[in-house]
PDB file of N, CA and C in Angstrom:
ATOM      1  N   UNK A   1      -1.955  -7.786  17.987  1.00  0.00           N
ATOM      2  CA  UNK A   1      -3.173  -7.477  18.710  1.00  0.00           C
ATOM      3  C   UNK A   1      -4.026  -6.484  17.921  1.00  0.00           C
ATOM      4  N   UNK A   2      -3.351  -5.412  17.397  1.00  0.00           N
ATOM      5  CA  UNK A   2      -4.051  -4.440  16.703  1.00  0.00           C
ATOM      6  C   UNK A   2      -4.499  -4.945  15.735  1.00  0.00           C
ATOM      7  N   UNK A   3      -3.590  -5.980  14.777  1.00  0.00           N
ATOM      8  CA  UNK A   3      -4.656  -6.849  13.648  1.00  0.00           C
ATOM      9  C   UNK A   3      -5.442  -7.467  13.651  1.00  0.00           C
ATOM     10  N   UNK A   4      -5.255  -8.076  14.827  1.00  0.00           N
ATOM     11  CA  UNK A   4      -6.660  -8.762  15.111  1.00  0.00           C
ATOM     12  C   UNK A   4      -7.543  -7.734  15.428  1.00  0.00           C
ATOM     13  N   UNK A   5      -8.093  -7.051  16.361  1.00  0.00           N
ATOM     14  CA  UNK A   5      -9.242  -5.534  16.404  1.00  0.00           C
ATOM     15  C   UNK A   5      -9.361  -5.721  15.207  1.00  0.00           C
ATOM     16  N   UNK A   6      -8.659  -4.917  14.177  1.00  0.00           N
ATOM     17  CA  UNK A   6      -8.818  -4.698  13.006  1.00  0.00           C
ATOM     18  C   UNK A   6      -9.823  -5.435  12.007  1.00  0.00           C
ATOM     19  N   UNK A   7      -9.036  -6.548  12.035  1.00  0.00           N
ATOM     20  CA  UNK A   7      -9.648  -7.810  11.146  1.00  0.00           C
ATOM     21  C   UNK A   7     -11.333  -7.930  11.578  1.00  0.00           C
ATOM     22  N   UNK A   8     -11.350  -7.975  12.984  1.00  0.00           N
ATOM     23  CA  UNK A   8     -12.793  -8.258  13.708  1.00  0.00           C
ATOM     24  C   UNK A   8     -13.644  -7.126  13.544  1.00  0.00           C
ATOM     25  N   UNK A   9     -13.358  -6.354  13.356  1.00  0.00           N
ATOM     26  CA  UNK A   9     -14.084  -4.798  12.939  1.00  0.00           C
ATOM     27  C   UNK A   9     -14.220  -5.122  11.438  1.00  0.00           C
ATOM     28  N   UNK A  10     -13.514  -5.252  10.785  1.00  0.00           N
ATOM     29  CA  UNK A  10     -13.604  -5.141   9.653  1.00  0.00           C
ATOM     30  C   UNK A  10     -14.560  -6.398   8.833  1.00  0.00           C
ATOM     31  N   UNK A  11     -14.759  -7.046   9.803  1.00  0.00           N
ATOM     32  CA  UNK A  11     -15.406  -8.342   9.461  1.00  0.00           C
ATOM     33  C   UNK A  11     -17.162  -8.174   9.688  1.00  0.00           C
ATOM     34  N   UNK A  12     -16.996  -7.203  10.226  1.00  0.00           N
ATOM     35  CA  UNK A  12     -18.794  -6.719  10.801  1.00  0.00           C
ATOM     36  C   UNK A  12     -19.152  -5.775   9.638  1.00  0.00           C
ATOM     37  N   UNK A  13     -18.380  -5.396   8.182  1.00  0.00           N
ATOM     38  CA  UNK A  13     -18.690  -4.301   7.737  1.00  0.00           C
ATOM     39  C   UNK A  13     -18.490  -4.690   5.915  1.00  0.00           C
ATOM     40  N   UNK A  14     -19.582  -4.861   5.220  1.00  0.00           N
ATOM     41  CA  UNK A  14     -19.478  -5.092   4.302  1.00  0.00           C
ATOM     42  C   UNK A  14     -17.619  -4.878   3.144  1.00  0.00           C
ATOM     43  N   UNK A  15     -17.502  -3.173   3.660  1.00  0.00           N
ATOM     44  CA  UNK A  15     -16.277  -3.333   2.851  1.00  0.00           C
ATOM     45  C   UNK A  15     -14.669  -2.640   4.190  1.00  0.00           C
ATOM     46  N   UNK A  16     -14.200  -4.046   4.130  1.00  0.00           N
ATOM     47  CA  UNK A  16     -13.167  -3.525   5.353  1.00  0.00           C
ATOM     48  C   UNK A  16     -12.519  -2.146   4.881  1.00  0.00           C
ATOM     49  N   UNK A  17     -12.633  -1.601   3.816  1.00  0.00           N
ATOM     50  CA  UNK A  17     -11.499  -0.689   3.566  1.00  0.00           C
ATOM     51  C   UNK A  17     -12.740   0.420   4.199  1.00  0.00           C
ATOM     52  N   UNK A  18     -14.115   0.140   4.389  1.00  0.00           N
ATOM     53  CA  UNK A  18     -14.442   1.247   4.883  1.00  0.00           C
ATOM     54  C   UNK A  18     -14.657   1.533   6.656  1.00  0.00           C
ATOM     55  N   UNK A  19     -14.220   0.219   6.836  1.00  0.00           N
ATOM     56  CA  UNK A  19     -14.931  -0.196   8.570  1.00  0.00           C
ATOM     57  C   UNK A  19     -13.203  -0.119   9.021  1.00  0.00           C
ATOM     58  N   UNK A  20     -12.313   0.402   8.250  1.00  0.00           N
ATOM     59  CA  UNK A  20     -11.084   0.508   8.702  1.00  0.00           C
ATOM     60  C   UNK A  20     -10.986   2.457   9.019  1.00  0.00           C
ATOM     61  N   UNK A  21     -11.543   3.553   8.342  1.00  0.00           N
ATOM     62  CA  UNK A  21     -11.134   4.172   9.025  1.00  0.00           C
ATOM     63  C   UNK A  21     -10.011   4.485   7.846  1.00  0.00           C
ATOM     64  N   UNK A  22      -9.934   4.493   6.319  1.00  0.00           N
ATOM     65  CA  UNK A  22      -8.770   4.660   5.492  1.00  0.00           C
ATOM     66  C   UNK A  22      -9.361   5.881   5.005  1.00  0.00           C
ATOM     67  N   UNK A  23      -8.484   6.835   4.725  1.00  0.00           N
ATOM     68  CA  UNK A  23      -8.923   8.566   4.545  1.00  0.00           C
ATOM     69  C   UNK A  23      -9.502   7.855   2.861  1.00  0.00           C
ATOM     70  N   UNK A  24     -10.826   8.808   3.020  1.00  0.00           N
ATOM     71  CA  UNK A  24     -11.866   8.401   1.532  1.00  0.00           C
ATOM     72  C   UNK A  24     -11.478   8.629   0.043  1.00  0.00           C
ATOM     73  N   UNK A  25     -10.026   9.104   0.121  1.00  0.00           N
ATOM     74  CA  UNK A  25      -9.505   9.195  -1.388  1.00  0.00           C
ATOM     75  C   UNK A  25      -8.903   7.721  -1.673  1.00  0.00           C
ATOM     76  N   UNK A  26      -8.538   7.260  -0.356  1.00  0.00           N
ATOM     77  CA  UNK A  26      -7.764   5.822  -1.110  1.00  0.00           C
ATOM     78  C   UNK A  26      -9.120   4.306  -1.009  1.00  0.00           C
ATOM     79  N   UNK A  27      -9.754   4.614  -0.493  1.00  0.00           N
ATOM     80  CA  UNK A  27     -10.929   3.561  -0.414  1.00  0.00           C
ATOM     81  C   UNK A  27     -11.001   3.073  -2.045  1.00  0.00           C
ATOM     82  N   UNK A  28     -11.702   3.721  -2.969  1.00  0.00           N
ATOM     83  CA  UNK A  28     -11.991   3.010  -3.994  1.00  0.00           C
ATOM     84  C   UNK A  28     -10.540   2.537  -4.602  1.00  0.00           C
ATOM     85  N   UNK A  29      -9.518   3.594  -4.455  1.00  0.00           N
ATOM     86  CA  UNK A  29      -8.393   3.062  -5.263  1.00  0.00           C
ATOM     87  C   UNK A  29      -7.764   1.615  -4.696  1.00  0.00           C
ATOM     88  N   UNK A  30      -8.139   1.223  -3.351  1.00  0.00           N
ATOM     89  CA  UNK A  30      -7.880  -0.056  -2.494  1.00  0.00           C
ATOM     90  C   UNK A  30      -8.235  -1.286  -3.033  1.00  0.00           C
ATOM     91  N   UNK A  31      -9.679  -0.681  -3.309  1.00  0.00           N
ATOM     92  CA  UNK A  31     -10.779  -1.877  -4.163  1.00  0.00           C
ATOM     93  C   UNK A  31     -10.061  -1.953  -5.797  1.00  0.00           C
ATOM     94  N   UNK A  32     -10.464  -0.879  -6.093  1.00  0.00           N
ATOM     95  CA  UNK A  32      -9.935  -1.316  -7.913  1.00  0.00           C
ATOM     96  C   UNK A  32      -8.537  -1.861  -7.959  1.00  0.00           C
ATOM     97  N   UNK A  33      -7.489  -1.419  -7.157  1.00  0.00           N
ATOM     98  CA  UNK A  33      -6.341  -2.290  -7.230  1.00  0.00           C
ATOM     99  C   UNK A  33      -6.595  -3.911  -7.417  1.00  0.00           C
ATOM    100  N   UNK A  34      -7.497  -4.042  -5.985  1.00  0.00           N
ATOM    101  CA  UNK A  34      -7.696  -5.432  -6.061  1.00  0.00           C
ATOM    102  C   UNK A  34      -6.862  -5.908  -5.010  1.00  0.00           C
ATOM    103  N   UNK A  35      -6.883  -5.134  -3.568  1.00  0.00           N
ATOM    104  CA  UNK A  35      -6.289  -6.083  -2.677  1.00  0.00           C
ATOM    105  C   UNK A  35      -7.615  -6.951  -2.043  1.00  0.00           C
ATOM    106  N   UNK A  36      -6.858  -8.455  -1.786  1.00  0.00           N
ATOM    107  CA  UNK A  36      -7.769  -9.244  -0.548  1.00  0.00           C
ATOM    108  C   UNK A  36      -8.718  -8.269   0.664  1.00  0.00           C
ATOM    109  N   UNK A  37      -9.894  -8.653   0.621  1.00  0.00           N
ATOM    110  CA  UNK A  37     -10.581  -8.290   1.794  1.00  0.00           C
ATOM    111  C   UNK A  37      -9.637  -8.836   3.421  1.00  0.00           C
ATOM    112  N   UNK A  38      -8.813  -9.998   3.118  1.00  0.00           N
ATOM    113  CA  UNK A  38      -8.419 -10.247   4.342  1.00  0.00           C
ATOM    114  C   UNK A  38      -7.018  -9.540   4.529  1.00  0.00           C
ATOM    115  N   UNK A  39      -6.294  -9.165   3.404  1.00  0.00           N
ATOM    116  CA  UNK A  39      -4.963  -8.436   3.585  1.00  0.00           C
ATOM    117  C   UNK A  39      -5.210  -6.777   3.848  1.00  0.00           C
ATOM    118  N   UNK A  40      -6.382  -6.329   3.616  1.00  0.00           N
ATOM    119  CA  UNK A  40      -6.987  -5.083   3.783  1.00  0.00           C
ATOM    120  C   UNK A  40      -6.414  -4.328   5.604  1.00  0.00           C
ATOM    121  N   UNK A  41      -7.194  -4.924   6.402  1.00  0.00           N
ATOM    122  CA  UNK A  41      -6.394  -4.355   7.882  1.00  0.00           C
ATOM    123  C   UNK A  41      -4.945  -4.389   7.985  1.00  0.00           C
ATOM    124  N   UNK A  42      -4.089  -5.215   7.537  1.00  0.00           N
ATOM    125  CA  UNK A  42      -2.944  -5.395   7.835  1.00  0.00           C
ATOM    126  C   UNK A  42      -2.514  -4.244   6.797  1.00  0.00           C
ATOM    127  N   UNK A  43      -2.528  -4.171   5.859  1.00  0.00           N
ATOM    128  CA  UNK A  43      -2.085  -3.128   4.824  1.00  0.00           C
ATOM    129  C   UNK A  43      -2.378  -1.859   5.572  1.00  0.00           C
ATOM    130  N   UNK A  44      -3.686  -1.389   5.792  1.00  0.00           N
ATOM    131  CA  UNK A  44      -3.911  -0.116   6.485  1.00  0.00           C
ATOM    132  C   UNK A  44      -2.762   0.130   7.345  1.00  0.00           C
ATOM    133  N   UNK A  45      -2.462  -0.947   9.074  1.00  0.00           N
ATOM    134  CA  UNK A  45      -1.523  -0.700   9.671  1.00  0.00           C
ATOM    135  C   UNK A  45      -0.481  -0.507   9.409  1.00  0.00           C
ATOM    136  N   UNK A  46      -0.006  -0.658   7.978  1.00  0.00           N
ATOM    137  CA  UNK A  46       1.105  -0.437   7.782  1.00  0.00           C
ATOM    138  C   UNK A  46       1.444   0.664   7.426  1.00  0.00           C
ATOM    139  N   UNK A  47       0.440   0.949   6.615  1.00  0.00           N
ATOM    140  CA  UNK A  47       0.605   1.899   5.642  1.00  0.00           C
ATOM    141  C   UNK A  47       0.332   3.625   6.834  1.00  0.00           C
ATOM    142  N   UNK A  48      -0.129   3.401   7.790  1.00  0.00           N
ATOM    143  CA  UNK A  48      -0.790   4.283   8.812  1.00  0.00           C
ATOM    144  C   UNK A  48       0.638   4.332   9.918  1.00  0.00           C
ATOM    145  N   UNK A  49       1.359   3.140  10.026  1.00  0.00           N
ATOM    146  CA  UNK A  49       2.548   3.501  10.449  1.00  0.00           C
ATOM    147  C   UNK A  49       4.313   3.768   9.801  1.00  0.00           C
ATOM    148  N   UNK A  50       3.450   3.149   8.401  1.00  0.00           N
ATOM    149  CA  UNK A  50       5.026   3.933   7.526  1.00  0.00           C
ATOM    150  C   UNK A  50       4.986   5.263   6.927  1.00  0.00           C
ATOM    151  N   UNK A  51       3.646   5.900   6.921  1.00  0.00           N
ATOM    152  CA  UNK A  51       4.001   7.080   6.247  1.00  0.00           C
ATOM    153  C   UNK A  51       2.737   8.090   6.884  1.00  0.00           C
ATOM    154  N   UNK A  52       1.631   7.326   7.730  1.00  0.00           N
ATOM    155  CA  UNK A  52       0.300   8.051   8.362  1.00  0.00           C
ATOM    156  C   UNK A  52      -0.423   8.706   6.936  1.00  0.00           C
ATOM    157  N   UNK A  53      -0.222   7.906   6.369  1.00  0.00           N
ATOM    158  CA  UNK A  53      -1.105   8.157   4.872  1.00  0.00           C
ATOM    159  C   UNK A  53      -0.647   9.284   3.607  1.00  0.00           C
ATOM    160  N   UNK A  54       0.314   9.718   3.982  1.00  0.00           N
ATOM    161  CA  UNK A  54       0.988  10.722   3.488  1.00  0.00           C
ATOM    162  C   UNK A  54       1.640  10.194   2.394  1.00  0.00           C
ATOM    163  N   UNK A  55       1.078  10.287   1.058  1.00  0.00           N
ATOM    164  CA  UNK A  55       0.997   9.864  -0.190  1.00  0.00           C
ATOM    165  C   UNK A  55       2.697  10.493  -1.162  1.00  0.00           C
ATOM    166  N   UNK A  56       2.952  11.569   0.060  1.00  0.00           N
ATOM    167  CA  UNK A  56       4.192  12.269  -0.737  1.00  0.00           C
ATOM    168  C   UNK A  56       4.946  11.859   0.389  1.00  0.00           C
ATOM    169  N   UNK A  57       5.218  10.790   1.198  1.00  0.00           N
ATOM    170  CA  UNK A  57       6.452  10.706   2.250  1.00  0.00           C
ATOM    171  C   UNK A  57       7.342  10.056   1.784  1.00  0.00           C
ATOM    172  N   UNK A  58       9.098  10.590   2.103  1.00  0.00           N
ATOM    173  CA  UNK A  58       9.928  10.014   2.012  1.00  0.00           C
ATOM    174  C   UNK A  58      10.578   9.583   3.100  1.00  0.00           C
ATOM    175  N   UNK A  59      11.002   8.712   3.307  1.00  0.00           N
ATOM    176  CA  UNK A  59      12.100   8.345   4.579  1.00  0.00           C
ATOM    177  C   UNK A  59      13.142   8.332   4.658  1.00  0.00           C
ATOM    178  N   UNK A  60      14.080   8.197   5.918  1.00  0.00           N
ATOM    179  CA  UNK A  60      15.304   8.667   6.205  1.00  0.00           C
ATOM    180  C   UNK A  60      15.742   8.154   5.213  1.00  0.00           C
ATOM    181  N   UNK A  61      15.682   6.566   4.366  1.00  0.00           N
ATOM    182  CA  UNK A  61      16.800   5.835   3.411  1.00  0.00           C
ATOM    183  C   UNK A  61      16.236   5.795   2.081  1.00  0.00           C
ATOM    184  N   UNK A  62      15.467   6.983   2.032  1.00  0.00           N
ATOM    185  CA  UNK A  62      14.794   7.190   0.735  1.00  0.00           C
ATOM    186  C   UNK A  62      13.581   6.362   0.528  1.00  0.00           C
ATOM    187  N   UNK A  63      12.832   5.829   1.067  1.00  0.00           N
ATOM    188  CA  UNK A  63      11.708   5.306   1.015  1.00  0.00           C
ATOM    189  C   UNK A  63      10.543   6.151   0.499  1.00  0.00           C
ATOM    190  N   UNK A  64       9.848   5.369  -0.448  1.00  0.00           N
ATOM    191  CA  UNK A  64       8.924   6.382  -1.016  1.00  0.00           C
ATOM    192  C   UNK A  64       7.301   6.302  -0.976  1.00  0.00           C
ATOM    193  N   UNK A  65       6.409   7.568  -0.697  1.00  0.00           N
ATOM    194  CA  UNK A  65       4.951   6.869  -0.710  1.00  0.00           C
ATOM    195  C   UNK A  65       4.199   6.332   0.165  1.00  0.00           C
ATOM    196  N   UNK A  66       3.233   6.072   0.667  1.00  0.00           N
ATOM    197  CA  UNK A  66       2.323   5.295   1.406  1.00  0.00           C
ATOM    198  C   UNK A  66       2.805   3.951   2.189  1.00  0.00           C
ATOM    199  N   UNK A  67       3.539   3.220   1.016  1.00  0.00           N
ATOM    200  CA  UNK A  67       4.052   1.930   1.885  1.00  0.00           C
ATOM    201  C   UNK A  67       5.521   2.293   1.734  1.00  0.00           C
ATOM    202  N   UNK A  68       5.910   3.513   1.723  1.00  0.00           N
ATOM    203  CA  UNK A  68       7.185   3.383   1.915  1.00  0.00           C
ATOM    204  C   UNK A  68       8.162   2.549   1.355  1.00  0.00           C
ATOM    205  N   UNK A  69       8.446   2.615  -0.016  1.00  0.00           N
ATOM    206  CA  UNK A  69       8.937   1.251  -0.999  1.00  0.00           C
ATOM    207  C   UNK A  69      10.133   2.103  -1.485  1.00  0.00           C
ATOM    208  N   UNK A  70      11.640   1.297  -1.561  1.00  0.00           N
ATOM    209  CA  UNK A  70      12.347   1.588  -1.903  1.00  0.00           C
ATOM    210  C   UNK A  70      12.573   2.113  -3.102  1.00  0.00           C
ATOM    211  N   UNK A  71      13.434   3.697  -3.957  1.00  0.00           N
ATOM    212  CA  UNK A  71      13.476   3.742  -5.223  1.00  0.00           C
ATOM    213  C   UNK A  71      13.880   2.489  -5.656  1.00  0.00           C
ATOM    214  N   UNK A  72      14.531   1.468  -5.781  1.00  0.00           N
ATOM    215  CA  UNK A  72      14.974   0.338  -6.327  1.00  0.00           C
ATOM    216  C   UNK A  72      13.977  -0.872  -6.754  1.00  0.00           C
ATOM    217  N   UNK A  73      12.992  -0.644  -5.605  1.00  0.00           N
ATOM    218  CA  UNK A  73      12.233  -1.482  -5.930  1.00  0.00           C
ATOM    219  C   UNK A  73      10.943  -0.673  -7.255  1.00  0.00           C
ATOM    220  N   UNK A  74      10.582   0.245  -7.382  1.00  0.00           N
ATOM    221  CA  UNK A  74      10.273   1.294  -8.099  1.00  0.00           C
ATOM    222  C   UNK A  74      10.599   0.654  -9.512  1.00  0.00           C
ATOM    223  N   UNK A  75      11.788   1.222  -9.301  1.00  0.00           N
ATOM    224  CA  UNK A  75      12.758   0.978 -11.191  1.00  0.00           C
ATOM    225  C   UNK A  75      12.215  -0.839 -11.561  1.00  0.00           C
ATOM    226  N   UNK A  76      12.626  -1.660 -10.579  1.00  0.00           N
ATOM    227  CA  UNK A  76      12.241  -2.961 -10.697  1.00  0.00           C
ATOM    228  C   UNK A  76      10.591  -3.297 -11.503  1.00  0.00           C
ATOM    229  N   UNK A  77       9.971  -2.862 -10.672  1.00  0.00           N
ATOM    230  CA  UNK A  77       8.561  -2.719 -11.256  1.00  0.00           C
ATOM    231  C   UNK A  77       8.166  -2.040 -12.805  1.00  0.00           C
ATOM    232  N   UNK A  78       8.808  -0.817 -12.751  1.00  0.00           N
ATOM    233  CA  UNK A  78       9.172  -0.223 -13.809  1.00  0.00           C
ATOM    234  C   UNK A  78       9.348  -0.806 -15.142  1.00  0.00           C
ATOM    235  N   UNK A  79      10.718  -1.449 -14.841  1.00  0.00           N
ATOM    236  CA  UNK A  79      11.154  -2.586 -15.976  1.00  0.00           C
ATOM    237  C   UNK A  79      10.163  -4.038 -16.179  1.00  0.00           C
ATOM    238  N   UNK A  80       9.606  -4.671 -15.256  1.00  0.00           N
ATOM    239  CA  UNK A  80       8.242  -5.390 -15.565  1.00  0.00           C
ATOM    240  C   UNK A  80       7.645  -4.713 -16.781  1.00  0.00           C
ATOM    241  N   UNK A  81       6.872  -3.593 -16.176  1.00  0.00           N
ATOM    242  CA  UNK A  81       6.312  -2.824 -17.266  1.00  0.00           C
ATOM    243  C   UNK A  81       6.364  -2.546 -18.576  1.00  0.00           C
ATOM    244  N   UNK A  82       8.194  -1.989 -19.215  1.00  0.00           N
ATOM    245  CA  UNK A  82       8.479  -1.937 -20.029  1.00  0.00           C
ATOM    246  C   UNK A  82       7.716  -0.701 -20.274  1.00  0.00           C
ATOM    247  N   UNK A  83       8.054   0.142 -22.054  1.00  0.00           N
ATOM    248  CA  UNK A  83       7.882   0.767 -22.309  1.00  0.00           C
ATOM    249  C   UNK A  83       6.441   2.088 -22.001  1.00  0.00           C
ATOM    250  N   UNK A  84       5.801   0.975 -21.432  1.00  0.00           N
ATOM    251  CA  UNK A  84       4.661   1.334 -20.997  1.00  0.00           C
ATOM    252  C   UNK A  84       4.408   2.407 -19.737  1.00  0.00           C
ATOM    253  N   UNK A  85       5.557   2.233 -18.526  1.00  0.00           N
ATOM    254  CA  UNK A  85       5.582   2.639 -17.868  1.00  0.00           C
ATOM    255  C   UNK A  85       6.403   4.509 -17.393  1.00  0.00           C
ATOM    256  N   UNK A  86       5.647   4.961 -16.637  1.00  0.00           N
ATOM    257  CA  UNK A  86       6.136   6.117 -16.204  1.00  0.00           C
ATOM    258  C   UNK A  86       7.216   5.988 -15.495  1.00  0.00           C
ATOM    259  N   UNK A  87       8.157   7.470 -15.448  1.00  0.00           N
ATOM    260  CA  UNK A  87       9.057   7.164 -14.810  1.00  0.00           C
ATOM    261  C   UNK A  87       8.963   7.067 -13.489  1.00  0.00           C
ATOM    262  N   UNK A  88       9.760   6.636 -12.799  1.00  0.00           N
ATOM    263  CA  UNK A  88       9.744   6.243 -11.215  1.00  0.00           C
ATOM    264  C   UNK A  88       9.334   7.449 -10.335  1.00  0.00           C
ATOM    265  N   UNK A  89       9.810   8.664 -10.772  1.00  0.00           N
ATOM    266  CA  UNK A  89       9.553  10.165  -9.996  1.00  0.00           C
ATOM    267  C   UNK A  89       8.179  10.502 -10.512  1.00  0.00           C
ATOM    268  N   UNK A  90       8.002  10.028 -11.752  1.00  0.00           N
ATOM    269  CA  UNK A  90       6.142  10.330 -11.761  1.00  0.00           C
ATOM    270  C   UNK A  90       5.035   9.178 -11.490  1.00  0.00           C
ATOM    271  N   UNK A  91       5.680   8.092 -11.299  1.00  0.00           N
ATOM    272  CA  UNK A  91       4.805   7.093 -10.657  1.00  0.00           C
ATOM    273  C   UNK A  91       4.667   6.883  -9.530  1.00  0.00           C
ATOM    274  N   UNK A  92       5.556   7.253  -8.565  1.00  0.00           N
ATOM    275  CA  UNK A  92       5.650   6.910  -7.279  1.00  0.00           C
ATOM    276  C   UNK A  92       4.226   7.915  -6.418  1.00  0.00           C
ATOM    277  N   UNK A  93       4.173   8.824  -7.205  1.00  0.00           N
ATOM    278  CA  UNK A  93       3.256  10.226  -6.470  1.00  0.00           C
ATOM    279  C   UNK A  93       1.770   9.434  -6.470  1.00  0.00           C
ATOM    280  N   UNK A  94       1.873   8.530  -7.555  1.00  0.00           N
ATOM    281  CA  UNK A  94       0.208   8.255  -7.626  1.00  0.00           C
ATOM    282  C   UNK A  94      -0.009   7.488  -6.699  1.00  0.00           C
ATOM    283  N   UNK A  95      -1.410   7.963  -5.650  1.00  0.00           N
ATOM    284  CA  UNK A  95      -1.700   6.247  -4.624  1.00  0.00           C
ATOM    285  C   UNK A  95      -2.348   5.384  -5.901  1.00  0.00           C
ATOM    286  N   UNK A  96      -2.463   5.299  -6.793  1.00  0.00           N
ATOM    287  CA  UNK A  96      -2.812   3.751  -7.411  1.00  0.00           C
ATOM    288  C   UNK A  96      -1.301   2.965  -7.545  1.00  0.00           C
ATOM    289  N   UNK A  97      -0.800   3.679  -8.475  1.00  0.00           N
ATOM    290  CA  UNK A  97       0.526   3.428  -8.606  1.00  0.00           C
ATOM    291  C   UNK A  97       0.925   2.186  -7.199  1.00  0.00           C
ATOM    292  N   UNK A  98       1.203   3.518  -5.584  1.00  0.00           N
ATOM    293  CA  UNK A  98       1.697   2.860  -4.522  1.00  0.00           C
ATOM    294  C   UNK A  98       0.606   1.948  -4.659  1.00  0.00           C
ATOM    295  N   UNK A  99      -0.386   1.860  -4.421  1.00  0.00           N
ATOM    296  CA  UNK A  99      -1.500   0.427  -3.991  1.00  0.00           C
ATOM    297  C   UNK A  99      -0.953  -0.703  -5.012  1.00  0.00           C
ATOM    298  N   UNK A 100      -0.974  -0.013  -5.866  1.00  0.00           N
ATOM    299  CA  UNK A 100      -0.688  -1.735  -6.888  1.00  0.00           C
ATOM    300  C   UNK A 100       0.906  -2.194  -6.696  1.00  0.00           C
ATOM    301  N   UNK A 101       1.612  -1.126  -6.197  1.00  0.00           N
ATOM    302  CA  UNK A 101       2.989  -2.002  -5.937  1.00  0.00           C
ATOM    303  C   UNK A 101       3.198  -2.598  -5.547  1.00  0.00           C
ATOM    304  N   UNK A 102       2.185  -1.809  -4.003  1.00  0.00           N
ATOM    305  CA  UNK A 102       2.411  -2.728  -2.747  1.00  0.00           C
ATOM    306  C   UNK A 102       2.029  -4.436  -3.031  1.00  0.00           C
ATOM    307  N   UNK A 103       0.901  -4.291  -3.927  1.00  0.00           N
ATOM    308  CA  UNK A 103       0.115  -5.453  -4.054  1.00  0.00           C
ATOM    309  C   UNK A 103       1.020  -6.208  -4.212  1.00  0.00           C
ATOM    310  N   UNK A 104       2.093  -6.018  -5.357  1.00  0.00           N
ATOM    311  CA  UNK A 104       3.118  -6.849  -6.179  1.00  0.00           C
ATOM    312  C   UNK A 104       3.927  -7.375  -4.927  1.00  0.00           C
ATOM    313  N   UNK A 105       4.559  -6.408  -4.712  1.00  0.00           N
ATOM    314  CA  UNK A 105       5.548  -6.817  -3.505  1.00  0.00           C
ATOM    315  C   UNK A 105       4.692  -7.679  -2.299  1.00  0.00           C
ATOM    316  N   UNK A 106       3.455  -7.866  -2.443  1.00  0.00           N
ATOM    317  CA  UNK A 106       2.902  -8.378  -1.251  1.00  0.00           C
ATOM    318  C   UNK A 106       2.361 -10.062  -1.789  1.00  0.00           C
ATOM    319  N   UNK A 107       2.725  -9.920  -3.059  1.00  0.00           N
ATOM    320  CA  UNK A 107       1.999 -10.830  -3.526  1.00  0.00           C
ATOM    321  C   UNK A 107       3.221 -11.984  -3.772  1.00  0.00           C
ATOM    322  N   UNK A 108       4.468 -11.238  -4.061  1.00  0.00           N
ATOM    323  CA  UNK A 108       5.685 -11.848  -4.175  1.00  0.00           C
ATOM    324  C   UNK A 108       6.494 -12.307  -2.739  1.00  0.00           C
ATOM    325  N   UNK A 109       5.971 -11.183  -1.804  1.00  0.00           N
ATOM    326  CA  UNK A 109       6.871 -11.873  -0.534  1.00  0.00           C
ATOM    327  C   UNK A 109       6.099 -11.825   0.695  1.00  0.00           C
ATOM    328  N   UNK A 110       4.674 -11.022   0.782  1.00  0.00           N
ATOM    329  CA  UNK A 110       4.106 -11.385   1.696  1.00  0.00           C
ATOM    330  C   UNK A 110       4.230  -9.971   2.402  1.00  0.00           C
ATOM    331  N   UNK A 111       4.075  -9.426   3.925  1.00  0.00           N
ATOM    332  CA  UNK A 111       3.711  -8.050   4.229  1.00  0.00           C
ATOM    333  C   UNK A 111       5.606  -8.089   4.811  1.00  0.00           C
ATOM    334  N   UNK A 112       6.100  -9.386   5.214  1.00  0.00           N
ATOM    335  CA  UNK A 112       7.893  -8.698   5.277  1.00  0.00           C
ATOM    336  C   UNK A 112       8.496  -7.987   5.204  1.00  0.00           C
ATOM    337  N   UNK A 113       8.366  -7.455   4.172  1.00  0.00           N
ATOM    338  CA  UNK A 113       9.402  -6.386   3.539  1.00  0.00           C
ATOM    339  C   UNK A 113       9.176  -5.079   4.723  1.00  0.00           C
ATOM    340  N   UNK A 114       7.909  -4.956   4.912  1.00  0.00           N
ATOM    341  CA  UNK A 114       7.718  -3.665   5.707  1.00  0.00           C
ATOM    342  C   UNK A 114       8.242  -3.988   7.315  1.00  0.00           C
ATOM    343  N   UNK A 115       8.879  -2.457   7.600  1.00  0.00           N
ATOM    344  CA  UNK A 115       9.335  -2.592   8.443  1.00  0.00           C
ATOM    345  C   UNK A 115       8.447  -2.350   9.998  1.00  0.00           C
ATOM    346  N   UNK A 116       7.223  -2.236   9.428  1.00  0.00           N
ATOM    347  CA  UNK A 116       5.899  -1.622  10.246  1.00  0.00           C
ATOM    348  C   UNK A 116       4.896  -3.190  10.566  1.00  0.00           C
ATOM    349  N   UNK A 117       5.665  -4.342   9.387  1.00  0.00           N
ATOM    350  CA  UNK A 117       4.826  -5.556   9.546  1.00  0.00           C
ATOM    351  C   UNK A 117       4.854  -6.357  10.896  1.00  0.00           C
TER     352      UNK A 117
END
């Protein structure tokens, strides 16, 4: 129900990440990641109920960040990367970092994984 509101609000407003109500540091980083205009509301809700935007949250089973993503899945991404990449304790802090993970993981399995989906 709430995604739908969402979606329909967000549909009256040139850029949903702004007709959503997402605190103004992660707006552009939303866009340059490059998520879907239509995966945009659903991401917010999640991200607003796994961590309430709190860019440094961990959870009870070690969950890390904004979308709350396992260290494991972290290292995984990591190794994609290859040499290129930071380590997991200094990548995880960045919201680009979390935005583009999420992307990955969202792009590979869809919003599932979260336990807020």
């Amino acid at each position: 129900m709430k995604y739908a509101l969402l979606a329909a609000i967000a549909a009256l407003f040139p850029s949903p990440v702004i007709a959503l109500g997402i605190p103004d540091q992660y707006q552009p980083v939303i866009q340059i990641v490059g998520w879907q205009a239509k995966d945009i509301p659903k991401l917010a809700e999640i991200i607003e109920c796994e961590s309430h935007w709190d860019v440094y949250a961990v959870g009870a089973q070690g969950e890390l960040g904004l979308a709350q993503i396992m260290p494991e899945t972290w290292e995984d991404a990591r190794e994609r990367l290859g040499s290129e990449a930071p380590p997991a304790w200094v990548a995880w802090t960045n919201p680009a970092t979390q935005f583009y993970q999420a992307k990955i993981i969202h792009a590979e399995r869809g919003f599932e994984p979260w336990a807020c989906a």
